[in-house]
Protein backbone atom coordinates (compact mmCIF):
# COMPACT_ATOMS: atom_id res chain seq x y z
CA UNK A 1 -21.14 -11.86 -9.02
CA UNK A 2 -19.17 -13.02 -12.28
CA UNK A 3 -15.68 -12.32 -12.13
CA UNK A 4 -13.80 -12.84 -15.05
CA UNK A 5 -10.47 -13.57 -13.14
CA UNK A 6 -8.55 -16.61 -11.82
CA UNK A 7 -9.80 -16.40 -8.05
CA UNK A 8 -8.01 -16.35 -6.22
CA UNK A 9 -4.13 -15.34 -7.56
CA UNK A 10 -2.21 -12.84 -5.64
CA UNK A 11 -2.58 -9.62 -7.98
CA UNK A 12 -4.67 -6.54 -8.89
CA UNK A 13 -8.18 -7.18 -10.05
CA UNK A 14 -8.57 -10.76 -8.29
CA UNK A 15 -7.62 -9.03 -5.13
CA UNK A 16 -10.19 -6.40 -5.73
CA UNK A 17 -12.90 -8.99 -6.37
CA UNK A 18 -12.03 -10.54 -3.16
CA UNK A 19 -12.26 -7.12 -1.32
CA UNK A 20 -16.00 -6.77 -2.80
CA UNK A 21 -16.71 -9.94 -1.50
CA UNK A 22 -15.55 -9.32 2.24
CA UNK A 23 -17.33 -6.17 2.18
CA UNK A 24 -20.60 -7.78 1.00
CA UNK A 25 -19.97 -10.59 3.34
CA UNK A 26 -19.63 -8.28 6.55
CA UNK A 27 -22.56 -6.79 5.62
CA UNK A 28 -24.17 -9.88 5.68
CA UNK A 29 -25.22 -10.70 2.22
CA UNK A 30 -25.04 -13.63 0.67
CA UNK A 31 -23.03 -14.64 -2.98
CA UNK A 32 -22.79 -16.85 -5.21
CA UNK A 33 -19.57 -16.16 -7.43
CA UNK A 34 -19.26 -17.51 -10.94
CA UNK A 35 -15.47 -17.67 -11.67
CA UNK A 36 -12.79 -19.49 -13.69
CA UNK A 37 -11.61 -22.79 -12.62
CA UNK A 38 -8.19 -21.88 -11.58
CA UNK A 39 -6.78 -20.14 -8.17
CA UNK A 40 -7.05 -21.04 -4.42
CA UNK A 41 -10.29 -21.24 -3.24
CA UNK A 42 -11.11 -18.17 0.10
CA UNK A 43 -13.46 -18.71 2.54
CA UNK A 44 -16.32 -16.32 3.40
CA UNK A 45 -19.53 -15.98 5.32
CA UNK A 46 -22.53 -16.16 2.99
CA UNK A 47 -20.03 -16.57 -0.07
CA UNK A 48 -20.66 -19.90 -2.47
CA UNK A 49 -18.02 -20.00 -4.95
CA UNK A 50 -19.57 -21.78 -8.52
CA UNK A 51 -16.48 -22.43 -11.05
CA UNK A 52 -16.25 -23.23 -14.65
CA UNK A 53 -15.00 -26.35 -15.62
CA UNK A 54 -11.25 -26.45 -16.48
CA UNK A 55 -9.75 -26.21 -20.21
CA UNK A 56 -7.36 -29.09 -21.07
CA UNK A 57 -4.07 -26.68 -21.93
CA UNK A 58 -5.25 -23.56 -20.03
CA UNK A 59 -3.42 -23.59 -16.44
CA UNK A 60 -2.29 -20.01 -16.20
CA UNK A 61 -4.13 -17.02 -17.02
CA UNK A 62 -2.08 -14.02 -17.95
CA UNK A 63 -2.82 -10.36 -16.92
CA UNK A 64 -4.88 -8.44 -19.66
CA UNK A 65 -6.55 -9.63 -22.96
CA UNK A 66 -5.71 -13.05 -24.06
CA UNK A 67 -7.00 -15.51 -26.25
CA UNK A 68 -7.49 -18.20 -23.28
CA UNK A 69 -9.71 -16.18 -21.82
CA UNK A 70 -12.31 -16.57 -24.97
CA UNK A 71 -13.25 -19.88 -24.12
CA UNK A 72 -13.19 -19.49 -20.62
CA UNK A 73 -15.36 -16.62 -20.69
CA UNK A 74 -17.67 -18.27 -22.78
CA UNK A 75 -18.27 -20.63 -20.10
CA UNK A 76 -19.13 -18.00 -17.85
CA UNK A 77 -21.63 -16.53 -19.93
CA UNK A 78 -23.09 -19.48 -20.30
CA UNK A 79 -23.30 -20.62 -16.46
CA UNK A 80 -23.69 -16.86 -15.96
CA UNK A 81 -27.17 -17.74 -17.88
CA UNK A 82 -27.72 -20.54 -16.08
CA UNK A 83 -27.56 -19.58 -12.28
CA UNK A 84 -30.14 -16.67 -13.47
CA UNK A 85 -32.52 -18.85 -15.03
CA UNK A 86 -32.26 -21.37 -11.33
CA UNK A 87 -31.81 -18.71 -8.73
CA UNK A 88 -33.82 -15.20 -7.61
CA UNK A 89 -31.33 -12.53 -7.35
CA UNK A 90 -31.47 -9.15 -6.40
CA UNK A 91 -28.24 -7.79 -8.00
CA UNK A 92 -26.06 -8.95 -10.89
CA UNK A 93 -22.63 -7.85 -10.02
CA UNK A 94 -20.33 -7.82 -13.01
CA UNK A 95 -16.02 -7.07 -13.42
CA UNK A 96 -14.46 -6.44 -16.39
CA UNK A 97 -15.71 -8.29 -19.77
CA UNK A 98 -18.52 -10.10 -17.61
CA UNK A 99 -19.71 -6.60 -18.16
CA UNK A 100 -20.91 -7.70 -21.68
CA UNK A 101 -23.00 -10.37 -20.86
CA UNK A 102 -24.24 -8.78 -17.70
CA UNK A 103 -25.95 -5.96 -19.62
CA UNK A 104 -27.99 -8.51 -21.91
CA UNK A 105 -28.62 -10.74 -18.73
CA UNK A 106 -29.75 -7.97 -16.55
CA UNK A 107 -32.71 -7.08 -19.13
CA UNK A 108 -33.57 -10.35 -19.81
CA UNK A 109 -33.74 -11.34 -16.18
CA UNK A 110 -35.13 -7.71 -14.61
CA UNK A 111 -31.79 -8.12 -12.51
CA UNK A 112 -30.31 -4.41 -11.77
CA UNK A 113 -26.61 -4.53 -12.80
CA UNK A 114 -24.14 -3.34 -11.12
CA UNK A 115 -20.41 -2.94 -13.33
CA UNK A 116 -17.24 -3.09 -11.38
CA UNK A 117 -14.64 -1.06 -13.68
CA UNK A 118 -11.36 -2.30 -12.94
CA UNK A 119 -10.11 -0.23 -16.25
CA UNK A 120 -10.80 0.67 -19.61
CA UNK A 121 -10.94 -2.46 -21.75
CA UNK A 122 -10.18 -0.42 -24.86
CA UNK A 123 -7.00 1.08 -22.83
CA UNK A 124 -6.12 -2.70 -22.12
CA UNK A 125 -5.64 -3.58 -25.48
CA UNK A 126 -3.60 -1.05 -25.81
CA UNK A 127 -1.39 -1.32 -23.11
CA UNK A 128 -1.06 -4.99 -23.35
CA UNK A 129 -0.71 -4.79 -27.33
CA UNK A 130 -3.06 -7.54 -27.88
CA UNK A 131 -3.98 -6.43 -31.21
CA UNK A 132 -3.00 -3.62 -33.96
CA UNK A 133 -6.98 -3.69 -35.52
CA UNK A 134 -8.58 -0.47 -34.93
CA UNK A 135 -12.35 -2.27 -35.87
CA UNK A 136 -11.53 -4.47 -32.61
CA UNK A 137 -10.58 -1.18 -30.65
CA UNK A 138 -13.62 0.90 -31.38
CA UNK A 139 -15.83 -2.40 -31.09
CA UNK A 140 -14.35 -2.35 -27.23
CA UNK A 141 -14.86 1.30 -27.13
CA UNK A 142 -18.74 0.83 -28.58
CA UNK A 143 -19.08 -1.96 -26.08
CA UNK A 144 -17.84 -0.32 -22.72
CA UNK A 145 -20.00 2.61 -24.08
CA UNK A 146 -23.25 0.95 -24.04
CA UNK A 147 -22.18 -1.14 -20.42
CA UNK A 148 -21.87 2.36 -19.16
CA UNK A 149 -25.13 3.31 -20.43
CA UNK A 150 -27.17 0.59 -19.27
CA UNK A 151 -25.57 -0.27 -16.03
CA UNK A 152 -27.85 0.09 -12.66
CA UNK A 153 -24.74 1.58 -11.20
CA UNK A 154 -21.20 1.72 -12.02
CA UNK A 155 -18.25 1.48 -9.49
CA UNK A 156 -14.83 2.61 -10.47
CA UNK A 157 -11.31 2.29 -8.77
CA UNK A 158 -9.53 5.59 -9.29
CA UNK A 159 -10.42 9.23 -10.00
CA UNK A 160 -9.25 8.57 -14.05
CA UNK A 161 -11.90 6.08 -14.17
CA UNK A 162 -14.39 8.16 -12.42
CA UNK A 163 -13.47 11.11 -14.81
CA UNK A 164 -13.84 9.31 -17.77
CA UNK A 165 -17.44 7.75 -17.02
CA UNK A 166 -18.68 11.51 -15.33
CA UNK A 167 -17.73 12.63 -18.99
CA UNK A 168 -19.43 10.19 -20.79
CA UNK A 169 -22.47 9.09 -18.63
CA UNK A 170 -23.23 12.31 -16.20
CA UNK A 171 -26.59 10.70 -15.07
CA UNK A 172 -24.72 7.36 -14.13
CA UNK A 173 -23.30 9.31 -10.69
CA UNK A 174 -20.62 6.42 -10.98
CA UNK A 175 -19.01 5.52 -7.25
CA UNK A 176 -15.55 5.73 -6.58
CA UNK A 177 -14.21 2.75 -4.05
CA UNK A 178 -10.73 2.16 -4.17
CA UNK A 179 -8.80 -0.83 -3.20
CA UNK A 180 -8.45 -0.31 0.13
CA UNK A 181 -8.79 -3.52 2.02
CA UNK A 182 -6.53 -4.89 4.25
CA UNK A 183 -6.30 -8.38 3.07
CA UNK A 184 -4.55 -9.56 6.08
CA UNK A 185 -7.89 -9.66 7.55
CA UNK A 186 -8.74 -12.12 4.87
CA UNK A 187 -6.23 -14.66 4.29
CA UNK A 188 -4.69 -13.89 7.62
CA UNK A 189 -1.00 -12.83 8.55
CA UNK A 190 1.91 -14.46 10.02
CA UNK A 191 5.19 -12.18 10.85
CA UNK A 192 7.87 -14.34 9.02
CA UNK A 193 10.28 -11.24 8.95
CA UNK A 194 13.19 -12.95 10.57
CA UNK A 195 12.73 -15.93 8.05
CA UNK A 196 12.93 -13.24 5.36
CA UNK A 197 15.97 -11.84 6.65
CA UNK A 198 17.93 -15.00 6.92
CA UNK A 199 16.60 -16.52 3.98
CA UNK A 200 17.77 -13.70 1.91
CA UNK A 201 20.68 -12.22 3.54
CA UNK A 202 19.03 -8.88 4.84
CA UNK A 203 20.47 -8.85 8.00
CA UNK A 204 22.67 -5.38 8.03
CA UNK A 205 21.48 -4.37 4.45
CA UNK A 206 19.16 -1.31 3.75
CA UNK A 207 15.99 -2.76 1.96
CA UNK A 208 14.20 -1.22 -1.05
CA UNK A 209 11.29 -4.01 -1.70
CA UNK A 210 9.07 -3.46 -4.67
CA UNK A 211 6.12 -5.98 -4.37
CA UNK A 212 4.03 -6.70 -7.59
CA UNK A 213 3.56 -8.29 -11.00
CA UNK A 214 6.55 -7.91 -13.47
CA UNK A 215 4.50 -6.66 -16.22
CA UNK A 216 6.38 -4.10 -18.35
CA UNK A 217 4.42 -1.05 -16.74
CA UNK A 218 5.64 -1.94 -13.87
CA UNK A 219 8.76 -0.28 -14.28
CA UNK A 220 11.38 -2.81 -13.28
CA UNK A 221 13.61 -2.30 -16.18
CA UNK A 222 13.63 1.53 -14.83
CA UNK A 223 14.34 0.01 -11.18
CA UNK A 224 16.75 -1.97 -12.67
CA UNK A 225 18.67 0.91 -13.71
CA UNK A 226 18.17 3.09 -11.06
CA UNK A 227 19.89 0.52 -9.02
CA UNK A 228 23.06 1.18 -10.69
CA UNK A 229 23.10 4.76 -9.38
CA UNK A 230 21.86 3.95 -5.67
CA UNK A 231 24.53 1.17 -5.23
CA UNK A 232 27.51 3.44 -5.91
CA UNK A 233 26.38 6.02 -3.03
CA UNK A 234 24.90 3.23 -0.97
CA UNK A 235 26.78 -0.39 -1.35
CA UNK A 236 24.99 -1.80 1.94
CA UNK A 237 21.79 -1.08 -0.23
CA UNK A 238 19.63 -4.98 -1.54
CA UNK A 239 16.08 -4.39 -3.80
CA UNK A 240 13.88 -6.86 -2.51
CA UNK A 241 11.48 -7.92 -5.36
CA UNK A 242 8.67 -9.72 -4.42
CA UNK A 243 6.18 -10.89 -7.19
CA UNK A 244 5.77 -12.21 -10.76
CA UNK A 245 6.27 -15.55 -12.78
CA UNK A 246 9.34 -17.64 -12.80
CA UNK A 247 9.85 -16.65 -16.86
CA UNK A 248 9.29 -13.16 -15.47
CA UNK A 249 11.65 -13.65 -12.52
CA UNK A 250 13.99 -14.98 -15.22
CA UNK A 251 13.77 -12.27 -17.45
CA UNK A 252 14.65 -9.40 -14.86
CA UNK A 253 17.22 -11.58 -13.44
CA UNK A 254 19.03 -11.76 -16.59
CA UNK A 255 18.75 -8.26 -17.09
CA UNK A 256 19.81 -7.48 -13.62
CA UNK A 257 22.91 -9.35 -14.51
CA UNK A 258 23.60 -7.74 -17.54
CA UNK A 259 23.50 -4.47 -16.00
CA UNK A 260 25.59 -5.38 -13.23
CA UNK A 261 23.55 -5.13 -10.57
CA UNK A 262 22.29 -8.68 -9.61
CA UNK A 263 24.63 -9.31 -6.86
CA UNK A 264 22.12 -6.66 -4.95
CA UNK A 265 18.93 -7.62 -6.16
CA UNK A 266 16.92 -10.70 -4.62
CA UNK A 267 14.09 -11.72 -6.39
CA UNK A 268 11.51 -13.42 -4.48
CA UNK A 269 8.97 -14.85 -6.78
CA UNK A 270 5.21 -14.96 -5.54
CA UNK A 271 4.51 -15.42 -2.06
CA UNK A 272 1.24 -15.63 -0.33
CA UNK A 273 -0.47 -12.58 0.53
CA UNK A 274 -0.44 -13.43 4.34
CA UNK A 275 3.38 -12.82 3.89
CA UNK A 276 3.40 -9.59 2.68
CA UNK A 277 3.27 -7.43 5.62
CA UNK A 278 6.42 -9.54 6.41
CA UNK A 279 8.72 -8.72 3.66
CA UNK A 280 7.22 -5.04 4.28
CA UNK A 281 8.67 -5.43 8.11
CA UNK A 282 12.03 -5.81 6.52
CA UNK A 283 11.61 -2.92 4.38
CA UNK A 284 13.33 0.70 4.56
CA UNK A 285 11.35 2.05 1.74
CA UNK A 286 8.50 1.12 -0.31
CA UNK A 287 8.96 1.39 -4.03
CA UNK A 288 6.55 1.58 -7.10
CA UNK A 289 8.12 2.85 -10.11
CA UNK A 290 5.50 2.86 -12.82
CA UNK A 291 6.28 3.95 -16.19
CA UNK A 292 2.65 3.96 -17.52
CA UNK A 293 -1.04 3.82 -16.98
CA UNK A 294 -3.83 5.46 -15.05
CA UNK A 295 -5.27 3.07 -12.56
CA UNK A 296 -3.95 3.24 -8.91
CA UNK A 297 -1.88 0.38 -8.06
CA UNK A 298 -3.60 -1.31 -5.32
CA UNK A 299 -0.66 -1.82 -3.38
CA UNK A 300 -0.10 1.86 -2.80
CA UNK A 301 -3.21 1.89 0.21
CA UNK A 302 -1.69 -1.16 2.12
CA UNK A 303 2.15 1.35 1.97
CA UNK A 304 -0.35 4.41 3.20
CA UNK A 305 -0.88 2.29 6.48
CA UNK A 306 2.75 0.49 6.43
CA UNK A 307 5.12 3.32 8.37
CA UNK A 308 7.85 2.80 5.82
CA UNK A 309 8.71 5.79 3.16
CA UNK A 310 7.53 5.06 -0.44
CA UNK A 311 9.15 6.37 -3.43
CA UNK A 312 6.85 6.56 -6.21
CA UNK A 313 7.05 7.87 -9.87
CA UNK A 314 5.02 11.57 -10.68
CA UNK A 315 3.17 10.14 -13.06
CA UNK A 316 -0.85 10.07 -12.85
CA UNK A 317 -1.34 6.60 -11.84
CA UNK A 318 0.33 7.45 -8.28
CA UNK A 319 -0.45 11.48 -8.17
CA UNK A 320 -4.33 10.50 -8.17
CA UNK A 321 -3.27 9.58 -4.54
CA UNK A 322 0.05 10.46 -3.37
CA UNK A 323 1.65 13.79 -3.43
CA UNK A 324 4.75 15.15 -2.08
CA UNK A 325 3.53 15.02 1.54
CA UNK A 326 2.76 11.56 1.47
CA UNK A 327 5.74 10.03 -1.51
CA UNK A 328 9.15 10.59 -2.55
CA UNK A 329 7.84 11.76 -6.05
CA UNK A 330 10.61 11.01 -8.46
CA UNK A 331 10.36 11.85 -12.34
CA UNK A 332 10.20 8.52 -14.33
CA UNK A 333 14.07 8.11 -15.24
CA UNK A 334 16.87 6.44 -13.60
CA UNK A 335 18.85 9.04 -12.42
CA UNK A 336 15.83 10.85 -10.54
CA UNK A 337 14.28 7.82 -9.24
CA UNK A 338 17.57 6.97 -7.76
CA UNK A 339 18.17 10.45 -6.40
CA UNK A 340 14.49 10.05 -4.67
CA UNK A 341 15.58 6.29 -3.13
CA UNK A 342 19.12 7.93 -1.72
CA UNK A 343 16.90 11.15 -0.52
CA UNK A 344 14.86 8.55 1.84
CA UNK A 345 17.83 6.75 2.38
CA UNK A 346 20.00 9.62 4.05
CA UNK A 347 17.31 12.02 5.59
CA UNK A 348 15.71 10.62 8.25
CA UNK A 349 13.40 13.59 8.85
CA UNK A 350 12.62 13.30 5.55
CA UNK A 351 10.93 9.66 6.51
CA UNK A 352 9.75 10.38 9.26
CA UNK A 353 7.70 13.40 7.80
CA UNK A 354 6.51 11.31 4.97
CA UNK A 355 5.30 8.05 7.07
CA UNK A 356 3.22 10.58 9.59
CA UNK A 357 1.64 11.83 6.31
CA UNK A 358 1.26 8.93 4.56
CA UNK A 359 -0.35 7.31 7.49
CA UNK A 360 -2.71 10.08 8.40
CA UNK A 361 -4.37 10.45 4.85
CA UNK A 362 -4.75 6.68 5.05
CA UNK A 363 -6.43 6.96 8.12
CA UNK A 364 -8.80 10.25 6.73
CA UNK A 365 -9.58 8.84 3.55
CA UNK A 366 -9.06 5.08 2.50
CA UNK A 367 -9.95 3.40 5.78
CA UNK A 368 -12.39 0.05 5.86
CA UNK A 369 -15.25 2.09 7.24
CA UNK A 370 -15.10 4.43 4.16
CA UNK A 371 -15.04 1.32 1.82
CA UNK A 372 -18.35 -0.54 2.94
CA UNK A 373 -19.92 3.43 3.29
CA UNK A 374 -19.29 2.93 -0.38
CA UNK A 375 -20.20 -0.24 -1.52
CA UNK A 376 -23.65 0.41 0.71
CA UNK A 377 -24.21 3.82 -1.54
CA UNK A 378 -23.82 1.62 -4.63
CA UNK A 379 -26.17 -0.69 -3.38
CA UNK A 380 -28.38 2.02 -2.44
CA UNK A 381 -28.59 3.46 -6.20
CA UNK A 382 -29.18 0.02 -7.36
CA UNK A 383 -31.97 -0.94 -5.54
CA UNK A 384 -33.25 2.68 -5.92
CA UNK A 385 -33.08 2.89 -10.13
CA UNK A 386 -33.75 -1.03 -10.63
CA UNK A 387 -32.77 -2.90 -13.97
């Protein structure tokens, strides 16, 4: 497996790559991972993690296309190369750019090749900005194309994905396996809600948390703003926001401030993932309000199985999943988004109805069991088409 991705750092696609890997692991396969130098190493049966030597400079690496990422992922091309020329393998198991190599690799070696499609890299140069050049964008687009093609199998994350490869690639019968893991079961849990509480001053308030990177997609600045609406019908009301890098955290604070509304927001910085289920304990509502994008957030399975309300923008990267059964589905302004977070706030059947929901579609459709069903049927069409 060649992941692309500083593993392990608490956020989207690393925590996907670990999912893949318990899977595999409780399956009883065995792994060897070729990976950046950077994040905290995990610990799994049959899993041998193989990392790139570090970059003097290169510490951090940011979500999306970046320029640091060049020379790092040249490096794991090249030991990509070199663990296929040493060892016999019976799958090459690619995310993201590694998809590139892996495609080349894969006929050289007579490895089958199996691409994990976390997203559309064309799509992620536009969303991140990285460049203006429309040569670089329809390279990417040319590129992911012929991945597609050639791939043994293709997995993809949400039904967008799947759409877009069924369109392009009909014969590829691409797999869809969302993020459903429970990571406790990985890094382990410990309940550190009192902590929480005292450390932050919850004790009496009414909790919104949002848990997640600060990106701009993310939809703080609209959270941000939403909050002036909710704190002049609820005062008692603190947003919990758990995630992102201190010149993030700085950022939002600032804004916070600006808008007036900082006195009621706590920002938590990154935590450890076995702490998350604690700040959810705390938690009277669940809140993810993306402004953009098409992927699933990967949080939005662990709030399925969390029995606290989630209020969630009606936009396609939560509708793939949630509908109004399941989500307070606001529109993606201010005022609505507010009105949705007062809604779950003040109606208690309301909640109730939506946690019961929420819970049993969890339970129907995104449970564990469903998720190695689904990595098995990908390893199943690999072994069945071969390279």
């Amino acid at each position: 497996m060649v992941a692309p991705e500083p593993i392990f750092e608490p956020r989207g696609t690393p925590f996907s790559v670990v999912g893949r890997l318990k899977a595999l692991s409780d399956m009883g396969h065995r792994v060897d991972l070729v990976t950046y130098g950077i994040g905290e190493n995990i610990s799994l049966q049959g899993l041998r993690i193989l990392r790139v030597p570090s970059i003097p400079g290169i510490r951090k690496i940011r979500i999306g296309p970046s320029l640091q990422k060049i020379p790092l992922d040249f490096l794991l091309m090249v030991y990509t190369f070199h663990r296929l020329m040493q060892g016999s393998y019976d799958m090459l198991h690619t995310h993201e750019e590694a998809g590139f190599w892996g495609t080349v690799f894969s006929r050289w070696f007579g490895v089958p090749h199996v691409y994990d499609m976390h997203s559309s890299l064309p799509q992620q140069l536009e969303n991140f900005e990285f460049t203006q050049s429309k040569m670089i964008k329809r390279l990417f687009n040319a590129l992911e194309k012929w991945i597609l093609k050639y791939a043994s199998a293709v997995i993809t994350i949400c039904p967008d994905l799947e759409n877009y490869v069924a369109a392009l690639f009909p014969e590829r019968g691409s797999v869809l396996i969302e993020n459903v893991v429970d990571y406790s079961t990985i890094f382990g849990t410990q309940d550190r809600s009192g902590d929480i509480i005292n450390i932050w001053g919850l004790r009496g308030k009414q909790v919104a948390l949002y848990t997640g990177t600060l990106e701009p997609y993310q939809g703080l600045d609209l959270l941000i703003h939403s909050a002036q609406h909710v704190i002049r019908k609820n005062p008692n009301i603190i947003f919990l926001i758990v995630g992102g890098y201190p010149d993030q955290v700085d950022y939002y604070r600032s804004k916070a401030e600006s808008a007036g509304v900082l006195s009621h927001i706590v920002f938590a910085g990154q935590v450890h993932p076995k702490e998350i289920d604690s700040y959810i304990r705390c938690a009277d509502m669940l809140l993810t309000p993306r402004i953009s994008g098409t992927n699933t957030p990967l949080k939005i399975y662990a709030y399925l199985r969390s029995g606290v309300p989630i209020v969630a923008t009606r936009i396609l990267t939560h509708t793939q999943v949630l509908d109004e059964r399941t989500a307070q589905l606001t529109e993606p302004d201010p005022e609505n988004f507010a009105a949705g977070m007062i809604t779950i706030l003040n109606n208690k059947n309301r909640r109730n109805a939506l946690v019961k929901q929420a819970r049993t579609l969890a339970q129907a459709r995104y449970s564990y069991t469903h998720y190695i069903q689904k990595i098995q049927q990908v390893i199943d069409v690999v072994m069945e088409r071969g390279v």
